[in-house]
C-alpha atoms as a PDB file:
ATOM      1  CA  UNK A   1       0.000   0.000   0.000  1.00  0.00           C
ATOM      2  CA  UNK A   2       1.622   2.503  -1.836  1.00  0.00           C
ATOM      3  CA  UNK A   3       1.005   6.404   0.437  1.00  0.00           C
ATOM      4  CA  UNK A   4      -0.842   9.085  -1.529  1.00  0.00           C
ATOM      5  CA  UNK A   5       0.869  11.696  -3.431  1.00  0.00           C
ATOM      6  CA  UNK A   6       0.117  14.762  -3.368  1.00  0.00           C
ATOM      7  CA  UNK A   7       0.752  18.249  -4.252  1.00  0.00           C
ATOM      8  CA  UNK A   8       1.293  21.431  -1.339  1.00  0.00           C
ATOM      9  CA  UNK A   9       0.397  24.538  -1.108  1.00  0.00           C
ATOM     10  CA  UNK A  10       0.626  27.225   1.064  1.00  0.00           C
ATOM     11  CA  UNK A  11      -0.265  30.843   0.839  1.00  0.00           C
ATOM     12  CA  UNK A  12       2.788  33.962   1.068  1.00  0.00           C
ATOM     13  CA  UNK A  13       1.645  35.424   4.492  1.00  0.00           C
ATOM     14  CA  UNK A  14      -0.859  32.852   6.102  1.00  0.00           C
ATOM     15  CA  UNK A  15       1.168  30.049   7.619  1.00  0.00           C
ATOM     16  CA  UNK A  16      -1.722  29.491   9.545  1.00  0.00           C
ATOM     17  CA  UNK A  17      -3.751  27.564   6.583  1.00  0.00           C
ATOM     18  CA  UNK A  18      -2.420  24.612   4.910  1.00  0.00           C
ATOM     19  CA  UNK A  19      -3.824  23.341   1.556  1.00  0.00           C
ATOM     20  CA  UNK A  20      -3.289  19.891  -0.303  1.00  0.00           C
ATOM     21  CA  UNK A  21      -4.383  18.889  -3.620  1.00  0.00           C
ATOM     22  CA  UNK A  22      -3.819  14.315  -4.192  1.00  0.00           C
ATOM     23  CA  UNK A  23      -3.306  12.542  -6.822  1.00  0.00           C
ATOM     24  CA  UNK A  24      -4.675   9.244  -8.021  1.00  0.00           C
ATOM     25  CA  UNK A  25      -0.440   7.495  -7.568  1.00  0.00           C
ATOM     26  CA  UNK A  26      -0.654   5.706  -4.421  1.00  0.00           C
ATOM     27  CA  UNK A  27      -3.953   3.901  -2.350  1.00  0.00           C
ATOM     28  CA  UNK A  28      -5.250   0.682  -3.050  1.00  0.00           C
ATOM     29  CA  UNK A  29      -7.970   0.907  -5.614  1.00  0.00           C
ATOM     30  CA  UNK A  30      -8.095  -1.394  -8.262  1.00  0.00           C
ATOM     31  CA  UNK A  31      -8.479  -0.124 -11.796  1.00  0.00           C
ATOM     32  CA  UNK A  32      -9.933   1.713 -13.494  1.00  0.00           C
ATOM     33  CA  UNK A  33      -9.717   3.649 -10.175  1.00  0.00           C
ATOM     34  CA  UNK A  34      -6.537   2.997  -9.764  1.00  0.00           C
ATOM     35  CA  UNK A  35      -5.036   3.749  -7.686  1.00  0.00           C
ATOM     36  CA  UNK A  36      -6.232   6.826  -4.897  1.00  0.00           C
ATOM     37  CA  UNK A  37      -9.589   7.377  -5.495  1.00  0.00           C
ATOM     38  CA  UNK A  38     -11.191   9.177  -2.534  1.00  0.00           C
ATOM     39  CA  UNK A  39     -14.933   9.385  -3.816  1.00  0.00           C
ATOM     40  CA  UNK A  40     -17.185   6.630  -3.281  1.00  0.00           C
ATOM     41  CA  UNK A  41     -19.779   7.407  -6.249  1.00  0.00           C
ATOM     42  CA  UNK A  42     -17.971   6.248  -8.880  1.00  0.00           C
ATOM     43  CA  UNK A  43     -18.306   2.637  -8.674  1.00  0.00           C
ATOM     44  CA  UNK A  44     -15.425   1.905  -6.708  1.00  0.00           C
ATOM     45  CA  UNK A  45     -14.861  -0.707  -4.070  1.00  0.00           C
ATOM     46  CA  UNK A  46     -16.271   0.817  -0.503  1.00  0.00           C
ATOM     47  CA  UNK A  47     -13.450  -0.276   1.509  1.00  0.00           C
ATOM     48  CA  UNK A  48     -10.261   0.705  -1.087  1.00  0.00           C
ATOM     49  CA  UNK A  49     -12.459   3.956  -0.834  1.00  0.00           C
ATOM     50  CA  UNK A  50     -12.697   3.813   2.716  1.00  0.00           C
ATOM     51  CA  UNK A  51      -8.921   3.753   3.071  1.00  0.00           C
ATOM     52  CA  UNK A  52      -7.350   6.106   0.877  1.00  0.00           C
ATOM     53  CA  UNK A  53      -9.263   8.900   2.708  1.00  0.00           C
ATOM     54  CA  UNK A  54      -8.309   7.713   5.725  1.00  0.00           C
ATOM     55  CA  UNK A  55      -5.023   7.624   4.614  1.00  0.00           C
ATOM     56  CA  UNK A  56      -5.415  11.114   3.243  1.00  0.00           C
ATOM     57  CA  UNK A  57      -6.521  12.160   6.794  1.00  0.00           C
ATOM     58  CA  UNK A  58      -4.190  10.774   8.754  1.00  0.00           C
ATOM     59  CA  UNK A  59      -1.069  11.827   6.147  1.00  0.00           C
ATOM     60  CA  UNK A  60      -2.633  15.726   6.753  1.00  0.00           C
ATOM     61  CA  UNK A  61      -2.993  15.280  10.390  1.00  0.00           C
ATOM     62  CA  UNK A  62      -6.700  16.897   9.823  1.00  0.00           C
ATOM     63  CA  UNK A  63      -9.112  15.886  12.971  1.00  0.00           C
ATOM     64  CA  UNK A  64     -12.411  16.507  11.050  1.00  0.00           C
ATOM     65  CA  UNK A  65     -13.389  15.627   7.442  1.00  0.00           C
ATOM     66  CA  UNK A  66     -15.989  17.929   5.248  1.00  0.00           C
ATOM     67  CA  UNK A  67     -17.541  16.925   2.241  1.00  0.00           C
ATOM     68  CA  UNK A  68     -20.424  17.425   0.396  1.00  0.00           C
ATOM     69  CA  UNK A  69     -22.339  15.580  -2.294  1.00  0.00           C
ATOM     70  CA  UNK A  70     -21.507  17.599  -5.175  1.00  0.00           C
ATOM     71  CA  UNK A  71     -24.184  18.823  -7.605  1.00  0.00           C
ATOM     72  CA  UNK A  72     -22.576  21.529  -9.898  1.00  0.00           C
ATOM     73  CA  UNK A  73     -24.424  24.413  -8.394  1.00  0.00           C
ATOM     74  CA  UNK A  74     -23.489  27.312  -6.167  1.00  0.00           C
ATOM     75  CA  UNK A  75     -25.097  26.450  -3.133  1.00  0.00           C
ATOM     76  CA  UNK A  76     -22.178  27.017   0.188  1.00  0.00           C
ATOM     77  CA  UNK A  77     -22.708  25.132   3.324  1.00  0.00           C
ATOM     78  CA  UNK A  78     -21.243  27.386   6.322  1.00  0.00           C
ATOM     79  CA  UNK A  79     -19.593  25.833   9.022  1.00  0.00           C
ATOM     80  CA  UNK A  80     -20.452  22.233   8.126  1.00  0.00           C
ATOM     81  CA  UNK A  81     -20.348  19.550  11.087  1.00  0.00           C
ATOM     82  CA  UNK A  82     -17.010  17.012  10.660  1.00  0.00           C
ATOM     83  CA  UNK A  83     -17.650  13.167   9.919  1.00  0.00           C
ATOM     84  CA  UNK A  84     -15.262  10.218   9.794  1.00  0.00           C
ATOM     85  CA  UNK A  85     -13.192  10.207   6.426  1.00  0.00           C
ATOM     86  CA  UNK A  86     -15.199   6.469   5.900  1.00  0.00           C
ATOM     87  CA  UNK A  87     -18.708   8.046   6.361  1.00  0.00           C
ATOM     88  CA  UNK A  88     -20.806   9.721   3.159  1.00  0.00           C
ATOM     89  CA  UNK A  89     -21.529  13.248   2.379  1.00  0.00           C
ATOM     90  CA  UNK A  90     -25.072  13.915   3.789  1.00  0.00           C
ATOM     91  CA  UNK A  91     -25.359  17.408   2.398  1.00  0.00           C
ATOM     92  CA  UNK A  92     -25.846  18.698  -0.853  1.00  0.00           C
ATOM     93  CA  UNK A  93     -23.814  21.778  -2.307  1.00  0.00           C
ATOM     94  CA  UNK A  94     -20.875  22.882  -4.095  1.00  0.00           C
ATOM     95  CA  UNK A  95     -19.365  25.128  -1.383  1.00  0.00           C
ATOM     96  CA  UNK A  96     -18.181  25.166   2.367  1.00  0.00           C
ATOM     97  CA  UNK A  97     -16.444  27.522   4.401  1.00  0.00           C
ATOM     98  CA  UNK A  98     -15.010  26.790   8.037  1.00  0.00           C
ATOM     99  CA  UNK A  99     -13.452  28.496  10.859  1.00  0.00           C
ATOM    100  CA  UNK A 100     -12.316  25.369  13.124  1.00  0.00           C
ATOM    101  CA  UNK A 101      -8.721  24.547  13.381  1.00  0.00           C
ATOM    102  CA  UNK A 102      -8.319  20.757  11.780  1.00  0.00           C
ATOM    103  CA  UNK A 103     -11.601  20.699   9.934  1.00  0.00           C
ATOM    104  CA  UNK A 104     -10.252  19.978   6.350  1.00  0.00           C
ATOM    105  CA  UNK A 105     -12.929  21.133   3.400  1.00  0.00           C
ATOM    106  CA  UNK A 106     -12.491  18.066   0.944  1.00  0.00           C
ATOM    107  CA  UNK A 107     -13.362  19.311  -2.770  1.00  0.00           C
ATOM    108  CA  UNK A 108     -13.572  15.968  -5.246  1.00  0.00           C
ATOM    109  CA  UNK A 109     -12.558  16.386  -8.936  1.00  0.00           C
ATOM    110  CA  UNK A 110     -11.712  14.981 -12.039  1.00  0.00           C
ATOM    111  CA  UNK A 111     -11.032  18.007 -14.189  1.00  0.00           C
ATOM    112  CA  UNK A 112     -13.697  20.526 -12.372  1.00  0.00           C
ATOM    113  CA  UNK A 113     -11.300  23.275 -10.436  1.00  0.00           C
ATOM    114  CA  UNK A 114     -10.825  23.036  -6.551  1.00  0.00           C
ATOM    115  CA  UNK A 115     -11.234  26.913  -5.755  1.00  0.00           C
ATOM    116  CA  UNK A 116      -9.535  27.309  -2.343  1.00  0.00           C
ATOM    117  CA  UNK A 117     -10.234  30.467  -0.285  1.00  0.00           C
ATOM    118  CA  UNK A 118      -7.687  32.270   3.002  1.00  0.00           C
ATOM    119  CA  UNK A 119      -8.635  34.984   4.756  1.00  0.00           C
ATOM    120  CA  UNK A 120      -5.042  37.111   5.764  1.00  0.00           C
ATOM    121  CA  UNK A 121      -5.831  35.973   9.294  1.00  0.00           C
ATOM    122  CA  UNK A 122      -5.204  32.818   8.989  1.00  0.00           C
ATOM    123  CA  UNK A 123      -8.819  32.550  10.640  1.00  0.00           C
ATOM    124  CA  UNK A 124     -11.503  31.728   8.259  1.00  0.00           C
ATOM    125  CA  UNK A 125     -11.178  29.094   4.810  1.00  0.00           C
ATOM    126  CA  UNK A 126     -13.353  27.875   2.589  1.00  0.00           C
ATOM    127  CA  UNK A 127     -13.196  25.545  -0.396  1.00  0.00           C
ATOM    128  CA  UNK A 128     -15.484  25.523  -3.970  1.00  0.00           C
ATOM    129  CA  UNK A 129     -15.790  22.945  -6.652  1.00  0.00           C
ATOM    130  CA  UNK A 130     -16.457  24.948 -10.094  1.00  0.00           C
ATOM    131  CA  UNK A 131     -17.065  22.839 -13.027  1.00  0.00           C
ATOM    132  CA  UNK A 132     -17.493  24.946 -16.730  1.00  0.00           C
ATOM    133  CA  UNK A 133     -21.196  24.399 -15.062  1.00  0.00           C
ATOM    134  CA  UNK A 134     -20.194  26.800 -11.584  1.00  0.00           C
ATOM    135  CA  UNK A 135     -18.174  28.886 -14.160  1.00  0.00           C
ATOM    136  CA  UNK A 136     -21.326  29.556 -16.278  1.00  0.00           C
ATOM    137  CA  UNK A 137     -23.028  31.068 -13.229  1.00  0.00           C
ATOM    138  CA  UNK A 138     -19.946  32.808 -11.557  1.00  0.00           C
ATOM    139  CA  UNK A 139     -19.387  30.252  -8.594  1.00  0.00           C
ATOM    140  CA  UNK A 140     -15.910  32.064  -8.146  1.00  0.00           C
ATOM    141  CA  UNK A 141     -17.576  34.965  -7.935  1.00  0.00           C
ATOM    142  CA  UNK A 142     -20.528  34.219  -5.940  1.00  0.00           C
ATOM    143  CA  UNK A 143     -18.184  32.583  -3.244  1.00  0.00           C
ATOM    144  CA  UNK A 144     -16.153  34.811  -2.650  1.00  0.00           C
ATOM    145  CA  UNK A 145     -19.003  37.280  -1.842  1.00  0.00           C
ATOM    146  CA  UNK A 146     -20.533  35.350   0.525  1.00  0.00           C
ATOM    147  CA  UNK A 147     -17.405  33.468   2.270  1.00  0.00           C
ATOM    148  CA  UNK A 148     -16.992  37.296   2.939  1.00  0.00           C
ATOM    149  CA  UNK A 149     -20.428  38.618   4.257  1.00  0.00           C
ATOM    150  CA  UNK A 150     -20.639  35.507   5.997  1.00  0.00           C
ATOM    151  CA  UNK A 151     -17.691  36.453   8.422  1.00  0.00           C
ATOM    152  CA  UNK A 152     -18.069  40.494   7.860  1.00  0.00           C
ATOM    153  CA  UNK A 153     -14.277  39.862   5.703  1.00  0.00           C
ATOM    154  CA  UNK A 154     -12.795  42.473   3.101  1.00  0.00           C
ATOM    155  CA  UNK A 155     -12.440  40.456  -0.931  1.00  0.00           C
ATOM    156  CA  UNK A 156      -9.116  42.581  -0.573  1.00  0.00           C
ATOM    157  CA  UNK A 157      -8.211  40.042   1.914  1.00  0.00           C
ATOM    158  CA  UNK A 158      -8.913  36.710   0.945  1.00  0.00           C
ATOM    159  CA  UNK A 159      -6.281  34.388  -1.404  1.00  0.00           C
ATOM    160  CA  UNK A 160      -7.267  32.117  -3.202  1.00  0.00           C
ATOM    161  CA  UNK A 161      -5.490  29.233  -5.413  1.00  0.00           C
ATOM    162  CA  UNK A 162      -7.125  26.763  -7.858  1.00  0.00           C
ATOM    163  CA  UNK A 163      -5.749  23.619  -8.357  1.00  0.00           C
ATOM    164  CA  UNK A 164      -5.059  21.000 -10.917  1.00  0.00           C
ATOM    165  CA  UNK A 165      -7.985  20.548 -13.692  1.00  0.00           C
ATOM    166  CA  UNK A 166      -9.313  21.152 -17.205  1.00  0.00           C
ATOM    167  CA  UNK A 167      -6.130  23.194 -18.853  1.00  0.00           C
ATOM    168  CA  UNK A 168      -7.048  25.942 -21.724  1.00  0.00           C
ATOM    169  CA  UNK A 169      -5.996  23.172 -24.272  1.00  0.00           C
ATOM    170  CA  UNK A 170      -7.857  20.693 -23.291  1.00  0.00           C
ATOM    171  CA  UNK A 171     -11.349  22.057 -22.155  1.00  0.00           C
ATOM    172  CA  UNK A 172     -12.919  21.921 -25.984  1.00  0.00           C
ATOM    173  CA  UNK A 173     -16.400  23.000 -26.087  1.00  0.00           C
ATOM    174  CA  UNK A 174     -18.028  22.595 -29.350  1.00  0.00           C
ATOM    175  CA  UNK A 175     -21.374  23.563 -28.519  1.00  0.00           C
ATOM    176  CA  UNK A 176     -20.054  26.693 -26.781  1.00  0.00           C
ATOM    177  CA  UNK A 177     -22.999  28.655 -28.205  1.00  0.00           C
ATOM    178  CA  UNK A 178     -25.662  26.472 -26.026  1.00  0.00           C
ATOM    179  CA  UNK A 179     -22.708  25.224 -22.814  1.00  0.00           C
ATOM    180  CA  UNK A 180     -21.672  29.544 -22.587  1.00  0.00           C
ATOM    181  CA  UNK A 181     -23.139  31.804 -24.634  1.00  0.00           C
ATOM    182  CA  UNK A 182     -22.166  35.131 -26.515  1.00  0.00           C
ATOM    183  CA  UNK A 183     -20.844  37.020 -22.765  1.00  0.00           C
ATOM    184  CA  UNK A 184     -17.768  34.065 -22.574  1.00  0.00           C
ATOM    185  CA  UNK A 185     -16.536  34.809 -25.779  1.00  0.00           C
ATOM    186  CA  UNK A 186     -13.509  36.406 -24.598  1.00  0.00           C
ATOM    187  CA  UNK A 187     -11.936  32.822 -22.841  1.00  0.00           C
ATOM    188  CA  UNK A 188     -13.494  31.114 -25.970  1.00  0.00           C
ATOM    189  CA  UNK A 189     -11.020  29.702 -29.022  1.00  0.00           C
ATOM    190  CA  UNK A 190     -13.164  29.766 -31.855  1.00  0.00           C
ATOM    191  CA  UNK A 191     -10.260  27.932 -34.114  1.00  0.00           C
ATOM    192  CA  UNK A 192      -9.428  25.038 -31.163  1.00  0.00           C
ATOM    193  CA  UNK A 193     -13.137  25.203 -29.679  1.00  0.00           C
ATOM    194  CA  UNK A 194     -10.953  25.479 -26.225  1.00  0.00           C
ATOM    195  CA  UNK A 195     -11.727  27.402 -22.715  1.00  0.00           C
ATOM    196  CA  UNK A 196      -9.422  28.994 -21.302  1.00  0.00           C
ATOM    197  CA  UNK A 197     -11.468  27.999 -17.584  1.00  0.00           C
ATOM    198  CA  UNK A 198      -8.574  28.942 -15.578  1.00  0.00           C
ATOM    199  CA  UNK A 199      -8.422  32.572 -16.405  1.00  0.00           C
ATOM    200  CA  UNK A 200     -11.946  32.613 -16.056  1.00  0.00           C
ATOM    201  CA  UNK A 201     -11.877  31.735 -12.831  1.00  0.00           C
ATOM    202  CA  UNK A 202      -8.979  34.175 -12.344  1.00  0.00           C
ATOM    203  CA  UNK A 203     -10.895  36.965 -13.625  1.00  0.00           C
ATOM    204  CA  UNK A 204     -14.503  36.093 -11.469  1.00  0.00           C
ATOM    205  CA  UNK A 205     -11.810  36.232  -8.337  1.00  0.00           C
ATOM    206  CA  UNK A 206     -10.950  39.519  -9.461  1.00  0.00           C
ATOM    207  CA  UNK A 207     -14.235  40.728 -10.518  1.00  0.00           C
ATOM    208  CA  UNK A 208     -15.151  39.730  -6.350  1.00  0.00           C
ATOM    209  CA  UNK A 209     -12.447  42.276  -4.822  1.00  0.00           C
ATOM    210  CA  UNK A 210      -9.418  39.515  -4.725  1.00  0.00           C
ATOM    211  CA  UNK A 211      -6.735  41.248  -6.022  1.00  0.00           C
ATOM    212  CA  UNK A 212      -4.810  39.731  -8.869  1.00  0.00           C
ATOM    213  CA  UNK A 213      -1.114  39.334  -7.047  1.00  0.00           C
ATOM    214  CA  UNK A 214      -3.375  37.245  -4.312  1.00  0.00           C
ATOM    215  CA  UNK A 215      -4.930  34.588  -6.625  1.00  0.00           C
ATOM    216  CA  UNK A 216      -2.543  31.652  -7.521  1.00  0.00           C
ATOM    217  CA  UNK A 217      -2.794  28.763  -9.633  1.00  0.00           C
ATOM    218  CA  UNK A 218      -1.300  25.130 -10.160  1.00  0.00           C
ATOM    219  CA  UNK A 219      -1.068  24.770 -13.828  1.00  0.00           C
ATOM    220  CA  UNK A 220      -1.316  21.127 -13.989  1.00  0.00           C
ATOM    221  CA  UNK A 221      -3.842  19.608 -16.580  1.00  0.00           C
ATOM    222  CA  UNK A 222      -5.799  16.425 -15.430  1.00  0.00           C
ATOM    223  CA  UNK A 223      -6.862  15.441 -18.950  1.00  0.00           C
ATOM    224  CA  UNK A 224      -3.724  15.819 -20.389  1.00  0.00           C
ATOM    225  CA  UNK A 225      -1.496  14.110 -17.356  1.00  0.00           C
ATOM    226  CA  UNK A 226      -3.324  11.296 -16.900  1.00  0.00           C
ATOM    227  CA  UNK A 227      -0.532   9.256 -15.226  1.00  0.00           C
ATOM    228  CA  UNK A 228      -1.037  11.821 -12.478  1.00  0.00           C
ATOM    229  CA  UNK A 229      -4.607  12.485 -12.288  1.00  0.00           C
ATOM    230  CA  UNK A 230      -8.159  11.431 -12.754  1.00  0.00           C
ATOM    231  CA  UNK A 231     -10.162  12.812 -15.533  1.00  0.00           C
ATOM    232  CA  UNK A 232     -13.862  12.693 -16.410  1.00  0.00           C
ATOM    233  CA  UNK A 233     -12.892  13.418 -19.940  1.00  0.00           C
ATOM    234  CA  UNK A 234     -10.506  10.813 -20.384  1.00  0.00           C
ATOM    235  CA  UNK A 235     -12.416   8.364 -18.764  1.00  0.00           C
ATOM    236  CA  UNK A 236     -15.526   9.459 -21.082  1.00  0.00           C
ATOM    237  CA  UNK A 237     -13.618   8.564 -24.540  1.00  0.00           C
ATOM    238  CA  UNK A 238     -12.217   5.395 -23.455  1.00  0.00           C
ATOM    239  CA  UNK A 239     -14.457   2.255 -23.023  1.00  0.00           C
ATOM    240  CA  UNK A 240     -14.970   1.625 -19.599  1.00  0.00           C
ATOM    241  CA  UNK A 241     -16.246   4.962 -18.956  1.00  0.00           C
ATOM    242  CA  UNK A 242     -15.555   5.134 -15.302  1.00  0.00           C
ATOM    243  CA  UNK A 243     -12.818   6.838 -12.925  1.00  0.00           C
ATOM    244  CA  UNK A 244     -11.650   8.131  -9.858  1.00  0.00           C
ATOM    245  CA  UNK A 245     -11.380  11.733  -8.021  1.00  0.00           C
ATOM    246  CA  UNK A 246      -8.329  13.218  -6.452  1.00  0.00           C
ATOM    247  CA  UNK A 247      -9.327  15.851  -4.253  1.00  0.00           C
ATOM    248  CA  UNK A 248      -8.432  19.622  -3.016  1.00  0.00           C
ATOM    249  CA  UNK A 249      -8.622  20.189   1.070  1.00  0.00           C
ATOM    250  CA  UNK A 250      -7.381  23.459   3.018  1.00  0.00           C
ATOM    251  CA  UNK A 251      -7.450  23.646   6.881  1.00  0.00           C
ATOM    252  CA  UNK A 252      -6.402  25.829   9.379  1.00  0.00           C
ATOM    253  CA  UNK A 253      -3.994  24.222  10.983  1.00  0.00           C
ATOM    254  CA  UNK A 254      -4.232  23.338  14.743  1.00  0.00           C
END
């Protein structure tokens, strides 16, 4: 039992908050969820499930695991009570925010974009999952908005970081008329079909108050690195059909 890699990241100024973004090398799932799938809708086995997010926990030191059952909308659950890494979601939603010390905010993907949030204290987090879906209706946006009235917070102060997903090469749209619409011409490609989803995001931060210098990114394509991470796409033009998800988690550290 191989341990799950996984990919850092911390913000300039908040040593406080700690942020993680796995892999699918390392766990024990068999394929074609091979090998660190942490989700346990996909048709995976329950107990290789079971204990790659345990072994996510423990490797993070976390002492409470968020999740939510993720429906592609823009709905933020504030302050969400902790389960056991091998219990289910309950809730429904696409956001959560947190402002306990060891709670991590678990975001599944498999080429959607972990959204990660910091306030500059070091005192309040909160993590989104925007697919092109969340993107359509400004998710990023919308978050950041409320992560901030929720805790009376200034956009000027929050950073945020999106993690590995859908790159601009690989995110091809060709009904982009009917998916976006005239208003998201400017990310569209018209000669590749391509979205450039990551500076959308970037710009929907900005649009909220985060400055730009604030608002970091980890350029790392899951369709097009699939030895490194699970991908929906991928998955979709291959036979079998069915994958894993890594994940993105922040916490305040304890």
């Amino acid at each position: 039992m191989a341990a799950i890699a996984f990919f850092p990241f911390e913000f300039p100024e908040i040593p406080q908050v700690a942020c993680a973004f796995t892999s699918r090398r390392g766990g024990v799932s068999e394929p074609p969820h091979d090998s660190a799938n942490i989700s346990f809708d996909v048709n995976d086995g329950p107990d290789a499930v079971a204990v790659n997010r345990r072994m996510v926990f423990s490797r993070m030191g976390l002492t409470g695991w968020c999740e939510l059952n993720q429906v592609h909308g823009d709905v933020i659950r504030f302050d969400p009570a902790p389960h056991a890494p091998e219990e289910h979601a309950t809730l429904d939603g696409d956001g959560m925010t947190t402002t306990a010390p060891g709670h991590g905010l678990v975001i599944k993907t498999a080429d959607c974009q972990p959204i990660l949030l910091a306030h500059r204290s070091g005192k309040f987090v909160a993590g989104l999952h925007a697919g092109w879906r969340g993107n359509k209706i400004d998710f990023p946006g919308s978050g950041v908005r409320r992560f901030c009235e929720r805790y009376d917070l200034k956009p000027e102060d929050i950073f945020a970081v999106r993690g590995p997903s859908l790159g601009p090469s690989a995110a091809e749209f060709v009904n982009f008329e009917t998916d976006f619409g005239p208003k998201f011409r400017p990310w569209f490609d018209r000669e590749r079909k391509t979205m450039d989803l990551w500076q959308l995001t970037r710009d929907q931060l900005m649009n909220a108050g985060v400055p730009e210098g604030q608002i970091f990114g980890l350029d790392l394509c899951t369709r097009t690195m699939e030895e490194t991470f699970f991908s929906y796409r991928k998955a979709c033009a291959s036979p079998v059909r069915d994958t894993g998800r890594q994940c993105g988690i922040i916490w305040i550290r304890t």
